[in-house]
PDB file of N, CA and C in Angstrom:
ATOM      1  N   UNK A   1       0.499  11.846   3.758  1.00  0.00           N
ATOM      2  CA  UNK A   1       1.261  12.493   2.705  1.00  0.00           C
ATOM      3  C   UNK A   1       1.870  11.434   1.796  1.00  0.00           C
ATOM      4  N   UNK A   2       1.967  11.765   0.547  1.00  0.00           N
ATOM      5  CA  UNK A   2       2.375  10.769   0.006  1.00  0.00           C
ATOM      6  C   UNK A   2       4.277  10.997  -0.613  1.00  0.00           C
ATOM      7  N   UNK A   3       4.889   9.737  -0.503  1.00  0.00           N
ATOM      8  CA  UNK A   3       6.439  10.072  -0.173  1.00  0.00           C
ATOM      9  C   UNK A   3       7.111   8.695  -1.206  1.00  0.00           C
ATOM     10  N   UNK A   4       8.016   8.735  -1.587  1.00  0.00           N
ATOM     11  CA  UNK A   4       8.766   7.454  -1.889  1.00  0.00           C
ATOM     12  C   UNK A   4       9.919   6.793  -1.236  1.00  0.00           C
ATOM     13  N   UNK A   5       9.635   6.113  -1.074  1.00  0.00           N
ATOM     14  CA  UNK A   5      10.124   4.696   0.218  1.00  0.00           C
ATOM     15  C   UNK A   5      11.122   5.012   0.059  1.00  0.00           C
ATOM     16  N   UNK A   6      12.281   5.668   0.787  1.00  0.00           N
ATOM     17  CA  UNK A   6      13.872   5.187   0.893  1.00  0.00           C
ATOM     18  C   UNK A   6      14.760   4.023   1.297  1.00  0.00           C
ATOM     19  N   UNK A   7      14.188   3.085   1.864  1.00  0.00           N
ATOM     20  CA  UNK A   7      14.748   1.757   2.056  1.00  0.00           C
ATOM     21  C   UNK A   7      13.439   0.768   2.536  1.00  0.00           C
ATOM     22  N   UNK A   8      13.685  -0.547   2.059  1.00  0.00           N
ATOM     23  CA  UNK A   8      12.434  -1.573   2.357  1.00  0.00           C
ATOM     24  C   UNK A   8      12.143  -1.189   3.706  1.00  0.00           C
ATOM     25  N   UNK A   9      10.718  -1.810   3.661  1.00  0.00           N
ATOM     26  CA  UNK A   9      10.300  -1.247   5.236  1.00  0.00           C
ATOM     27  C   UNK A   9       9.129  -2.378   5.617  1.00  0.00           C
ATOM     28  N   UNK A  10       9.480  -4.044   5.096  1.00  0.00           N
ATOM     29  CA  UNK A  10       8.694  -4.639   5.728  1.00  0.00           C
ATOM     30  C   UNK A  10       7.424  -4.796   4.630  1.00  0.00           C
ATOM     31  N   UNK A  11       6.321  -5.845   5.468  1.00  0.00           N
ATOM     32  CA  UNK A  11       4.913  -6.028   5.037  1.00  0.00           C
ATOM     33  C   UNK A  11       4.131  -4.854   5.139  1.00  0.00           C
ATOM     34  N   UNK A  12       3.606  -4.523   3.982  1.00  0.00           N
ATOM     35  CA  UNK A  12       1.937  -3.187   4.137  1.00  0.00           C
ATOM     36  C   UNK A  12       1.243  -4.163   4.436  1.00  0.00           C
ATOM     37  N   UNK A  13       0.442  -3.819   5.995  1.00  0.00           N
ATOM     38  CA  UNK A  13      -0.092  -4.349   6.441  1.00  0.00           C
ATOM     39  C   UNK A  13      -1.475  -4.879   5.424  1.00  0.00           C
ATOM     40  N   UNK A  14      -1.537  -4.078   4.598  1.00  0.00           N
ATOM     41  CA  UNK A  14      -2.905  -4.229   4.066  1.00  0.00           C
ATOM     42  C   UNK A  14      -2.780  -5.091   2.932  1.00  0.00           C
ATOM     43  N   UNK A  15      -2.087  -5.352   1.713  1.00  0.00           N
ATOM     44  CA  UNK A  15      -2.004  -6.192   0.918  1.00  0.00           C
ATOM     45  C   UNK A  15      -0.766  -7.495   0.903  1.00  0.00           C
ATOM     46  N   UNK A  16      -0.017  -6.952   2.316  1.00  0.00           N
ATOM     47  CA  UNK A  16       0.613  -8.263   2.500  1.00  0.00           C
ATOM     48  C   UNK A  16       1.968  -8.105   1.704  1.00  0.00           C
ATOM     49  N   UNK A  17       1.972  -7.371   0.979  1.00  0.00           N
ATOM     50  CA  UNK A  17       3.339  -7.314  -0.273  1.00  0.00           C
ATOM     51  C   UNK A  17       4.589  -6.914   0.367  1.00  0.00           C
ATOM     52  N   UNK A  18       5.394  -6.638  -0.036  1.00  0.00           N
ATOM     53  CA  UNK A  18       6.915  -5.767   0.660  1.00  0.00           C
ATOM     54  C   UNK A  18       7.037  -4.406   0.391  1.00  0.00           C
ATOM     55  N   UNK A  19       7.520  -3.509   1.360  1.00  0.00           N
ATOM     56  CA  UNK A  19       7.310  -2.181   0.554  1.00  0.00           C
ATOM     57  C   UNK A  19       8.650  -1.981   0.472  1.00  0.00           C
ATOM     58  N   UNK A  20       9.040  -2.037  -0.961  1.00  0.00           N
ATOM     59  CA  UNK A  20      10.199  -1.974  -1.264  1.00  0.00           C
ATOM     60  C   UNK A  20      10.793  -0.602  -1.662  1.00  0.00           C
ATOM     61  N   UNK A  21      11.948  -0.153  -1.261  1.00  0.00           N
ATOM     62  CA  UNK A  21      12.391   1.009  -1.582  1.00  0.00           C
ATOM     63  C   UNK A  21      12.322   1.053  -2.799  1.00  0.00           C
ATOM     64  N   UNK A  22      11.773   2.888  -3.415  1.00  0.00           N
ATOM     65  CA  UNK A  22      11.252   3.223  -4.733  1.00  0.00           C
ATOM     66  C   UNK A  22       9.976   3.289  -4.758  1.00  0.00           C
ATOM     67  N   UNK A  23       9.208   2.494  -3.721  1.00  0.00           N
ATOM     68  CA  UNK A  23       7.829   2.475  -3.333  1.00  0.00           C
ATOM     69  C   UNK A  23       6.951   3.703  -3.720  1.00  0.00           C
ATOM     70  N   UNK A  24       6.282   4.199  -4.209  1.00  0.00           N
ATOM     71  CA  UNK A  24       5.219   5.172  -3.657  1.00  0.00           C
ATOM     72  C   UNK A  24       4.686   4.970  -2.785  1.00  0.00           C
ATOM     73  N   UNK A  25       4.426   5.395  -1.677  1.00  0.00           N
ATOM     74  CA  UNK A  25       4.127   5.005  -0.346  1.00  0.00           C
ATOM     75  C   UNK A  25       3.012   6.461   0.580  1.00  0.00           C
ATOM     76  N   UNK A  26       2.108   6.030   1.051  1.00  0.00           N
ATOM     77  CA  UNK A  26       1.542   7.413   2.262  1.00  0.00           C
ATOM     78  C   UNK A  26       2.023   7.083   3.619  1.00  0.00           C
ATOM     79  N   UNK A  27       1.776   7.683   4.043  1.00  0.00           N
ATOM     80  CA  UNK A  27       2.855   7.960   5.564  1.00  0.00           C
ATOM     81  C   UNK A  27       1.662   8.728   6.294  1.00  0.00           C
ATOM     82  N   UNK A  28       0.774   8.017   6.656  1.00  0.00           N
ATOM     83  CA  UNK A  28      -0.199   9.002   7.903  1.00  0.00           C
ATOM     84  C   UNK A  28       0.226   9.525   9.010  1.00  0.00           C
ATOM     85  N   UNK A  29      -0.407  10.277   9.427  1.00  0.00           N
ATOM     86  CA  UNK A  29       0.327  10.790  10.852  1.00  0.00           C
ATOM     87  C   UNK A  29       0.086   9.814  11.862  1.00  0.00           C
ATOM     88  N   UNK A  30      -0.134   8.666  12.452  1.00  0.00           N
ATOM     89  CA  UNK A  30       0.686   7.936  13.176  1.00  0.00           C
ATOM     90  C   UNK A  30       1.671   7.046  12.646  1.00  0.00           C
ATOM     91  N   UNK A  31       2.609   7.487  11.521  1.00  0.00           N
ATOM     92  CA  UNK A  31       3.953   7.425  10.788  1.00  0.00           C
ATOM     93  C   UNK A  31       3.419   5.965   9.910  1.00  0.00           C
ATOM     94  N   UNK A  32       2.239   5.582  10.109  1.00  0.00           N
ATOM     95  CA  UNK A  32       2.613   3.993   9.188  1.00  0.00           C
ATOM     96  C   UNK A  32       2.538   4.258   7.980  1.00  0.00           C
ATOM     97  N   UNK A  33       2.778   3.346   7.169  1.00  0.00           N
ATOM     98  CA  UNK A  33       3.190   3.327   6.165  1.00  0.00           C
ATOM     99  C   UNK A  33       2.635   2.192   5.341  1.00  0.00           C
ATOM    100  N   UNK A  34       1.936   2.589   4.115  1.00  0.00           N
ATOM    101  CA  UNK A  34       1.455   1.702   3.105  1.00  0.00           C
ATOM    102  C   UNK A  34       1.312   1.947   1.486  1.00  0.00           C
ATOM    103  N   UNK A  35       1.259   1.258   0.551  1.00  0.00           N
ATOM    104  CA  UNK A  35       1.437   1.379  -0.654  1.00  0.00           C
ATOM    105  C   UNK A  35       0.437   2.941  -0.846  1.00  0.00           C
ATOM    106  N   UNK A  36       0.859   3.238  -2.048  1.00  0.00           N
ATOM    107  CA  UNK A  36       0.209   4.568  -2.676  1.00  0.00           C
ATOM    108  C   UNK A  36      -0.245   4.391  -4.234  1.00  0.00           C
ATOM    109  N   UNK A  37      -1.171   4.525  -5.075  1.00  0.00           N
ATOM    110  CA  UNK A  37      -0.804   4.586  -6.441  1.00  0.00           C
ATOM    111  C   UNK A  37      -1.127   2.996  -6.580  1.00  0.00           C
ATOM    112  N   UNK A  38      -0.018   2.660  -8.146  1.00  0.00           N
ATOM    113  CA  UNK A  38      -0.006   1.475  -8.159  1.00  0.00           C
ATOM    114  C   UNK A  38       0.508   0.519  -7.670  1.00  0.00           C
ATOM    115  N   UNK A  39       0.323  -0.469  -7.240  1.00  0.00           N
ATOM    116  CA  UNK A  39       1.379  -1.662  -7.005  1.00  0.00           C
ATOM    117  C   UNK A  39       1.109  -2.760  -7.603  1.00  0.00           C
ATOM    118  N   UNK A  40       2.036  -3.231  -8.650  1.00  0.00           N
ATOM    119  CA  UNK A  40       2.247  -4.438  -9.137  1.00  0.00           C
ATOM    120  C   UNK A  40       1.799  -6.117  -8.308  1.00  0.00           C
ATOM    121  N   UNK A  41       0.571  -6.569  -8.159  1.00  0.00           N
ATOM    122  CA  UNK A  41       0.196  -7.904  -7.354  1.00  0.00           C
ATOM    123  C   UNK A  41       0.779  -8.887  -7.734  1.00  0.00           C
ATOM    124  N   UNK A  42       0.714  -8.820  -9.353  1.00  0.00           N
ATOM    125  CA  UNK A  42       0.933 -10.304 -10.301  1.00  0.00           C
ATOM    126  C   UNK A  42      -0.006 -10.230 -11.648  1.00  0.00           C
ATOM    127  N   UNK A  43       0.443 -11.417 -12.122  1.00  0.00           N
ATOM    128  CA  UNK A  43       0.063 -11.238 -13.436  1.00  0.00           C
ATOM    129  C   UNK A  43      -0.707 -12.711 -13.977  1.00  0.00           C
ATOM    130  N   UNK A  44      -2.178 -12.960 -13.898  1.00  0.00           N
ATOM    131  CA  UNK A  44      -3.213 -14.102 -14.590  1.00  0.00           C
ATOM    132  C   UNK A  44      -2.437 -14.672 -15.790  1.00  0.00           C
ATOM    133  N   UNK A  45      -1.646 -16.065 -16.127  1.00  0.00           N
ATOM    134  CA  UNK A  45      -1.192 -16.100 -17.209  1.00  0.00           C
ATOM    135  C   UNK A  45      -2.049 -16.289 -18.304  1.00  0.00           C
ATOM    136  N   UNK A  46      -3.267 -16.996 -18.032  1.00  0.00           N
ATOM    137  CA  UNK A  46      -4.007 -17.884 -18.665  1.00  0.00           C
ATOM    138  C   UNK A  46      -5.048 -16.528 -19.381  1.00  0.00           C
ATOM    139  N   UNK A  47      -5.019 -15.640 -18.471  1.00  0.00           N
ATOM    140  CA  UNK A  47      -5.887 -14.464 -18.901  1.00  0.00           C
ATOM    141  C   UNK A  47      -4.863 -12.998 -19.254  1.00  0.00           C
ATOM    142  N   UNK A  48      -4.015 -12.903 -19.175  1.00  0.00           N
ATOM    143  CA  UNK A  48      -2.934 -12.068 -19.323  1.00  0.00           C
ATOM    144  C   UNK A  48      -3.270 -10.823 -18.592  1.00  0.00           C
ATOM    145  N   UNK A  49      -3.702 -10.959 -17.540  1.00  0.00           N
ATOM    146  CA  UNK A  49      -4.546  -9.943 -16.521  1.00  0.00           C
ATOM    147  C   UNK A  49      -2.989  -9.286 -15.950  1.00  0.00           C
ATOM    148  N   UNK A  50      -2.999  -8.368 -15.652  1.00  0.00           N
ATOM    149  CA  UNK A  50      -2.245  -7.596 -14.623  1.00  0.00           C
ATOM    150  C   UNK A  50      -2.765  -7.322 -13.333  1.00  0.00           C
ATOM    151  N   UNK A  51      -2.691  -7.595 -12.509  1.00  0.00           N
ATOM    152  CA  UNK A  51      -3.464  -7.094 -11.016  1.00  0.00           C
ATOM    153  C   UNK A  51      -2.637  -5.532 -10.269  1.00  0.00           C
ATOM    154  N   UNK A  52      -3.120  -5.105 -10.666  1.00  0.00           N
ATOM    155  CA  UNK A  52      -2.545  -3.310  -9.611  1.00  0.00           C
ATOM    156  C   UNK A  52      -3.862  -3.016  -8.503  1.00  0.00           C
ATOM    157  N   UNK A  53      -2.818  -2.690  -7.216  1.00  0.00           N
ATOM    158  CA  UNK A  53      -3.752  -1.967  -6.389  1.00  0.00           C
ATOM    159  C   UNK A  53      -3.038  -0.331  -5.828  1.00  0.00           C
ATOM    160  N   UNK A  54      -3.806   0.125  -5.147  1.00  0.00           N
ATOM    161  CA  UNK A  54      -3.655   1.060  -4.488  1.00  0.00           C
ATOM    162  C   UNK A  54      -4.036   0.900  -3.358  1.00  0.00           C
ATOM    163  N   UNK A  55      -3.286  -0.028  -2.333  1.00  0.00           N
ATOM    164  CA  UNK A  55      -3.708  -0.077  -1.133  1.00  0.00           C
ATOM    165  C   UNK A  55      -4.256   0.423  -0.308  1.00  0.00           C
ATOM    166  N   UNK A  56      -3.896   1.803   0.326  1.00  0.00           N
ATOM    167  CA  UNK A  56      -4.017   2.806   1.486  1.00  0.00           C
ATOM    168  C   UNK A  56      -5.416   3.635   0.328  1.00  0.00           C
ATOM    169  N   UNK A  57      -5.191   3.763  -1.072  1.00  0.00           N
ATOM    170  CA  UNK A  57      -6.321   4.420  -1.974  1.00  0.00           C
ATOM    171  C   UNK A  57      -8.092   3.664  -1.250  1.00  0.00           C
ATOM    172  N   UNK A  58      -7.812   2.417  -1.851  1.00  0.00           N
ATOM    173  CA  UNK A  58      -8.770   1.537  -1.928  1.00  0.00           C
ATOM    174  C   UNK A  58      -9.121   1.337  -0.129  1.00  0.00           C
ATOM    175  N   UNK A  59      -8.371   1.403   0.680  1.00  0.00           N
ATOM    176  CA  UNK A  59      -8.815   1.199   2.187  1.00  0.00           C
ATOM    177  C   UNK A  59      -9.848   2.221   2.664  1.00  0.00           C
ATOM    178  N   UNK A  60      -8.840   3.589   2.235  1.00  0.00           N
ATOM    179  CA  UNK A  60     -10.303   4.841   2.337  1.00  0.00           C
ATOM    180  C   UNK A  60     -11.243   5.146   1.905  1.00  0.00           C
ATOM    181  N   UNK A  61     -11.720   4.093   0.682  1.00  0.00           N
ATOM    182  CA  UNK A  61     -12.986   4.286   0.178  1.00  0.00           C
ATOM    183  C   UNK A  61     -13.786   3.915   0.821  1.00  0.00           C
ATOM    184  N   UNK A  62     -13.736   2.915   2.385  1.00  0.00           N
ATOM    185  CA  UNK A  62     -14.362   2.376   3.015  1.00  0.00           C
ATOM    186  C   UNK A  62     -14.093   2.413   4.139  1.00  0.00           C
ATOM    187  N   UNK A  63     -12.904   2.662   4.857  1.00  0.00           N
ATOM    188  CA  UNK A  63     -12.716   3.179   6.128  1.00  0.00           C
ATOM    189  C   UNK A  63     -12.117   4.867   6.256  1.00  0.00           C
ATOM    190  N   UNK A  64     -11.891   5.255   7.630  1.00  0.00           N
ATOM    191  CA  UNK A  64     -11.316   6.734   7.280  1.00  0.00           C
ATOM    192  C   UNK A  64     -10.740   6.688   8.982  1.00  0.00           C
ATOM    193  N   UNK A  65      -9.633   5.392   8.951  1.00  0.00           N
ATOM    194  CA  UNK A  65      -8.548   4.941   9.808  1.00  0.00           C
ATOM    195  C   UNK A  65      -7.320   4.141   9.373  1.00  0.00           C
ATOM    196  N   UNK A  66      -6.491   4.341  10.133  1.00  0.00           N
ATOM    197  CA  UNK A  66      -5.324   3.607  10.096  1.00  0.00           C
ATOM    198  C   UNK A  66      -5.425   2.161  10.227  1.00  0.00           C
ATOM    199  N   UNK A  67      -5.154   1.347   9.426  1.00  0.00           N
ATOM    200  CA  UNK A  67      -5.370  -0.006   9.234  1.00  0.00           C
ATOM    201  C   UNK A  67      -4.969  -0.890  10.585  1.00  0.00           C
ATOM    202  N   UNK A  68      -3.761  -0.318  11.258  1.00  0.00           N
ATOM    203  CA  UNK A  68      -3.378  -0.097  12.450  1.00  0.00           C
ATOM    204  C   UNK A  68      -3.527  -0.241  13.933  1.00  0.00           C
ATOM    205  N   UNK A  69      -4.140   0.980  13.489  1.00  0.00           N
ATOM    206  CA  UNK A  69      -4.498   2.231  14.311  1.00  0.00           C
ATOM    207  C   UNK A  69      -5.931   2.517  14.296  1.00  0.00           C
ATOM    208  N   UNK A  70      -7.077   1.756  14.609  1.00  0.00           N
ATOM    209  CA  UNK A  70      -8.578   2.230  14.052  1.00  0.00           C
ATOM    210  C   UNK A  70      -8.978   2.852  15.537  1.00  0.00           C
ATOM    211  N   UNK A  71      -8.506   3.068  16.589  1.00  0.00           N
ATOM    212  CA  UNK A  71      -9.015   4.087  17.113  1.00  0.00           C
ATOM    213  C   UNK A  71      -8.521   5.631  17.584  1.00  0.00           C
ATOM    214  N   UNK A  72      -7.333   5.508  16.757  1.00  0.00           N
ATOM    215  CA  UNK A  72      -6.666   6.795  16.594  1.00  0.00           C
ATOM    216  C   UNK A  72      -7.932   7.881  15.678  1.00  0.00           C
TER     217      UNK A  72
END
């Protein structure tokens, strides 16, 4: 389900970042928790690139488990 973070909650396991309260965040049912939507990576100066991911988005295009949790 997808929820917004009420207080930091640590590394998403998957891109390494902080999930900072305000987060868009999914919450699978074995409760973990990882980015949702966009998340801000950083920014290429030299190329004026923006980097956004969708962590938990981009994981299920290729798995259909908990990053976790892969034999739940």
């Amino acid at each position: 389900s997808e929820d917004v973070l009420s207080k930091d909650a640590g590394e998403c396991a998957i891109c390494l970042e902080e999930l900072q309260q305000g987060d868009t965040i999914a919450r699978l049912p074995c409760l973990c928790i990882y980015h949702k939507g966009q998340v801000f990576l950083g920014m290429h100066i030299k190329f004026q690139k923006v980097a956004f991911i969708g962590c938990i988005d981009e994981w299920f295009e290729v798995n259909r488990s908990c990053p976790e949790h892969p034999s739940d």
